[in-house]
C-alpha atoms as a PDB file:
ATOM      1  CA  UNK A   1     -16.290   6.546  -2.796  1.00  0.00           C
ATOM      2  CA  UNK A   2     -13.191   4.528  -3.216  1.00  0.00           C
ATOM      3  CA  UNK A   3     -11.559   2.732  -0.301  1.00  0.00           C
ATOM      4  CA  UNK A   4      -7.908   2.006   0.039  1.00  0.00           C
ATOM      5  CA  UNK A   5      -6.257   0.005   2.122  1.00  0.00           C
ATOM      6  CA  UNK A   6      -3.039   1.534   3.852  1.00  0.00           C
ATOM      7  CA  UNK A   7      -0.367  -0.933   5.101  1.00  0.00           C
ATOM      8  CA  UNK A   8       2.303   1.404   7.276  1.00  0.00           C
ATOM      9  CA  UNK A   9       5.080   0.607  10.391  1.00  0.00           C
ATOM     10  CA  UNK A  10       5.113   4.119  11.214  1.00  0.00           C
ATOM     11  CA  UNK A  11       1.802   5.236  12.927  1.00  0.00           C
ATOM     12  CA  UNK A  12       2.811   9.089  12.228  1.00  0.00           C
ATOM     13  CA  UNK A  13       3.050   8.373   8.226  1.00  0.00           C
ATOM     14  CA  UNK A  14      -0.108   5.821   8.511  1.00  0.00           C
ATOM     15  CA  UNK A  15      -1.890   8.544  10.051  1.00  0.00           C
ATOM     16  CA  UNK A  16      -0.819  11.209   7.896  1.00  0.00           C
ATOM     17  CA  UNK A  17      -1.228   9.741   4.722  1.00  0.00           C
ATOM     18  CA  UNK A  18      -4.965   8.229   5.529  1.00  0.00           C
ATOM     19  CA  UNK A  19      -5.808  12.005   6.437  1.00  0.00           C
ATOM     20  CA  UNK A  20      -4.597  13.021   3.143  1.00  0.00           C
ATOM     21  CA  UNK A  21      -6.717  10.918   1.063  1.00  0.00           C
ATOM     22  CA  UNK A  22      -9.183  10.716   3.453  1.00  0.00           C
ATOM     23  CA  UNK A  23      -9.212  14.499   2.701  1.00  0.00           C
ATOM     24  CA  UNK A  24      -9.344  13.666  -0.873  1.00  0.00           C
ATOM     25  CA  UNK A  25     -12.657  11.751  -0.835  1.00  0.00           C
ATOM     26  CA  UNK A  26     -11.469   8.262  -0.018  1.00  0.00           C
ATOM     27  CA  UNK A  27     -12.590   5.861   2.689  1.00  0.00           C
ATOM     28  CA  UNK A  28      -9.246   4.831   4.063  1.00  0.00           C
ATOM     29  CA  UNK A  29      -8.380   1.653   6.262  1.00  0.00           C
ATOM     30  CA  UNK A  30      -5.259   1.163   8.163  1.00  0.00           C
ATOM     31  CA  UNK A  31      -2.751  -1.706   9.317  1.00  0.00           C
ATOM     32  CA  UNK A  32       0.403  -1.600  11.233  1.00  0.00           C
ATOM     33  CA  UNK A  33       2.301  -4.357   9.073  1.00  0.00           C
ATOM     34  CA  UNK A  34       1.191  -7.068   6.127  1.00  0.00           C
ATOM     35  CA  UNK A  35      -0.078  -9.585   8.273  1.00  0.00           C
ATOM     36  CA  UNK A  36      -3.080  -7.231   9.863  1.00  0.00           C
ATOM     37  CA  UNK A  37      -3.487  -5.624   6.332  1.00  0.00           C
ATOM     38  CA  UNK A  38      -3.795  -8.697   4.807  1.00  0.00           C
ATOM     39  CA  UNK A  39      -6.553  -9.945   6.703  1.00  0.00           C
ATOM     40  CA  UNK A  40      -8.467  -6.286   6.202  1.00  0.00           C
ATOM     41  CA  UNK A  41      -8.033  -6.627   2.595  1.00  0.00           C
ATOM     42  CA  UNK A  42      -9.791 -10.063   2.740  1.00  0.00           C
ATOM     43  CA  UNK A  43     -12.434  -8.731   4.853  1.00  0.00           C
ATOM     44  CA  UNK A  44     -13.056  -5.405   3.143  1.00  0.00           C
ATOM     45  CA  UNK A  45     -11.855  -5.853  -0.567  1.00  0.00           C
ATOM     46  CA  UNK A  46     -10.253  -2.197  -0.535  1.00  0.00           C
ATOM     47  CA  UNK A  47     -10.284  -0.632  -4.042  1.00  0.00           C
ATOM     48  CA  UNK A  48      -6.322  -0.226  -3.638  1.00  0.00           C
ATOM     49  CA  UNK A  49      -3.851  -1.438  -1.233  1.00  0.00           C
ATOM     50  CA  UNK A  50      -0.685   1.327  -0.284  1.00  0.00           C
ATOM     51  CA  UNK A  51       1.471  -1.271   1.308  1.00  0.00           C
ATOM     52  CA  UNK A  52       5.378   0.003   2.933  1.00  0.00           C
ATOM     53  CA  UNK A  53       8.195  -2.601   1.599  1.00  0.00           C
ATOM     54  CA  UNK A  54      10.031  -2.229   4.599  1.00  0.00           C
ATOM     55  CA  UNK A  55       8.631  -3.053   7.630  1.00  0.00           C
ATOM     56  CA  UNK A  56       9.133  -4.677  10.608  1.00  0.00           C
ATOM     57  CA  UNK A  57       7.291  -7.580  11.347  1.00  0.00           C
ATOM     58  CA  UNK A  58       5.355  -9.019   7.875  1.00  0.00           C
ATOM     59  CA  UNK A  59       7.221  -6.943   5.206  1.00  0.00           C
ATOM     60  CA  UNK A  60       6.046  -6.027   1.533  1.00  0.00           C
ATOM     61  CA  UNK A  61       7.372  -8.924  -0.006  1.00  0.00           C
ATOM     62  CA  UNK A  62       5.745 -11.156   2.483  1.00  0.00           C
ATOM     63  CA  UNK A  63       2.283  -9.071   2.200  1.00  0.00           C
ATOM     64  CA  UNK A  64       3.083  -9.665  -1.700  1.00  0.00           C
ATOM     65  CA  UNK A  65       3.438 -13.776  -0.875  1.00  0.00           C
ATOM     66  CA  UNK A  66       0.146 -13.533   0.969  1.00  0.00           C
ATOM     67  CA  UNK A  67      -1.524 -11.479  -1.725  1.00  0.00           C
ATOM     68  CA  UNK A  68      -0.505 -13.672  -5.127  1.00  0.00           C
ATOM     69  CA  UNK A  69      -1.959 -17.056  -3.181  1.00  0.00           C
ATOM     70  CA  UNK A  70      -5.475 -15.794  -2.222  1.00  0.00           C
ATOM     71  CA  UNK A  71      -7.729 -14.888  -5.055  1.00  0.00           C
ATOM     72  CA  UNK A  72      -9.901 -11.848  -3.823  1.00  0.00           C
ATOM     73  CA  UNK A  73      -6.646  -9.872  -2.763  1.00  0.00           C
ATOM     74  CA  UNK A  74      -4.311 -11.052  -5.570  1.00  0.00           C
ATOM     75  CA  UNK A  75      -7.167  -8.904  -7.873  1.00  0.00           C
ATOM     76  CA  UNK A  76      -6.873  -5.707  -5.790  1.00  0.00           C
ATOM     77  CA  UNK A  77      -3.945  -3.070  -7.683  1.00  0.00           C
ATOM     78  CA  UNK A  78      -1.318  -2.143  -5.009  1.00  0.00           C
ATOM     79  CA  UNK A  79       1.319   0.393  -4.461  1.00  0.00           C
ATOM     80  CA  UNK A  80       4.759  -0.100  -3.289  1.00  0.00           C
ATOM     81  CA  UNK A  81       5.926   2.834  -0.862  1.00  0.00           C
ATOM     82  CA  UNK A  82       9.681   3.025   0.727  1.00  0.00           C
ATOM     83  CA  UNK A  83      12.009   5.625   1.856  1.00  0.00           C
ATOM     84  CA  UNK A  84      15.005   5.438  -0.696  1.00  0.00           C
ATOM     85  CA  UNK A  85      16.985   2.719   1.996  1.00  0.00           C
ATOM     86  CA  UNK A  86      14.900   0.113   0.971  1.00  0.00           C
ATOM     87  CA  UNK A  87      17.745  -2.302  -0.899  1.00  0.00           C
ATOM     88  CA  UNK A  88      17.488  -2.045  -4.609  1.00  0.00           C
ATOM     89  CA  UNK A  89      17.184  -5.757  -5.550  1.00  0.00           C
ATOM     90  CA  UNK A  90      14.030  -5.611  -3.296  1.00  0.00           C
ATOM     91  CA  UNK A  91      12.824  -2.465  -4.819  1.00  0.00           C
ATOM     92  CA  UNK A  92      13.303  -3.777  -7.844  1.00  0.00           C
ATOM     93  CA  UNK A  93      11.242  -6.942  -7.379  1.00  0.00           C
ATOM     94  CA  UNK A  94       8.751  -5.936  -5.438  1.00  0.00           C
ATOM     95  CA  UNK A  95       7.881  -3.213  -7.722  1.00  0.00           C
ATOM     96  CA  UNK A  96       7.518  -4.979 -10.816  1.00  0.00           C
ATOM     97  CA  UNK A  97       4.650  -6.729  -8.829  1.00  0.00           C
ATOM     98  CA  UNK A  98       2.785  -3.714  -8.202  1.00  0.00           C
ATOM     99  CA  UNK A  99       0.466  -0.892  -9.634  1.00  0.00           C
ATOM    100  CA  UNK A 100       3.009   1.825  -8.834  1.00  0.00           C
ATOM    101  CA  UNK A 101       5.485   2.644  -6.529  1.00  0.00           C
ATOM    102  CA  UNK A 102       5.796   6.178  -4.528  1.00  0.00           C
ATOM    103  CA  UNK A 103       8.753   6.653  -2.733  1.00  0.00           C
ATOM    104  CA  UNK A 104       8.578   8.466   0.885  1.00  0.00           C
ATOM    105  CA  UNK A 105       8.681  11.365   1.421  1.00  0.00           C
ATOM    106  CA  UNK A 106       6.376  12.112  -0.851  1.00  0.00           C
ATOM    107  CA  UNK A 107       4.348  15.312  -1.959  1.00  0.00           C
ATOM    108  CA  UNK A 108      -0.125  15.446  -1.317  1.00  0.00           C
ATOM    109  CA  UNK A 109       0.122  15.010  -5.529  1.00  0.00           C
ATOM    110  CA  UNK A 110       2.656  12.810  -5.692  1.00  0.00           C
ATOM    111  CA  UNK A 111       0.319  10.492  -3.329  1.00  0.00           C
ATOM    112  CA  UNK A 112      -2.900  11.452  -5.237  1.00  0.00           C
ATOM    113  CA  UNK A 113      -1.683  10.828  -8.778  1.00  0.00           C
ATOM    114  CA  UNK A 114      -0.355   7.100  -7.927  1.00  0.00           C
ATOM    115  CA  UNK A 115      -3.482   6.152  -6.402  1.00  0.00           C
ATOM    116  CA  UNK A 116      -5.179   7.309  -8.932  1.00  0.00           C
ATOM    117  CA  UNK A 117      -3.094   5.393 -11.562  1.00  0.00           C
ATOM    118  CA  UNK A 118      -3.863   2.360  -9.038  1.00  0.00           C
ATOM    119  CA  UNK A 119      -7.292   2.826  -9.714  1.00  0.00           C
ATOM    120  CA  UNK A 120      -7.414   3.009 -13.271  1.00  0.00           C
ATOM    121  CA  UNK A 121      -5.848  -0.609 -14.215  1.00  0.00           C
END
């Protein structure tokens, strides 16, 4: 079983999205913002890592900054998710860092197919 690692603000969309791939067969761990899911990755070496750009406290590109300098996590594919208000130069940037990008909302399949593109590089 594949575990992923989902970084989320929002404790609605964390919960919702965990409960759809938990559905799917995946072992799913959570974290309210990069810092937390940072440290989780570390610990549990998730198979992928669905990490929000726009958060709070310890954002996507900060996550990212965390990610590059350690070299368990820096070997783990991520996706990028944002609601279409995330600013385009950090969309841009951000995204050319990751495994895939899904932009919220998003459909069960929509979810399911980028993870699973995650997965396979």
């Amino acid at each position: 079983m594949k575990n992923i690692l989902i970084i989320e603000d929002n404790a609605e969309i964390r919960e919702n999205t965990a409960e759809l791939l938990g559905l799917s067969d995946y072992s799913v761990l959570t974290a309210e913002n990069g810092d937390k899911g940072f440290i989780l990755a570390k610990k549990h070496k998730p198979d992928a890592i669905l990490c929000d750009m726009m958060m709070p406290a310890s954002n996507g590109r900060e996550f990212l900054r965390l990610a590059r300098n350690d070299t368990v996590v820096a070997e783990i594919p991520f996706v990028f998710f944002s609601a279409d208000s995330a600013a385009a130069e950090i969309k841009k940037g951000l995204v050319k860092e990751a495994a895939g990008y899904l932009r919220k909302p998003f459909t069960e399949q929509q979810l399911l197919d980028t993870i699973k593109k995650a997965l396979a590089k």
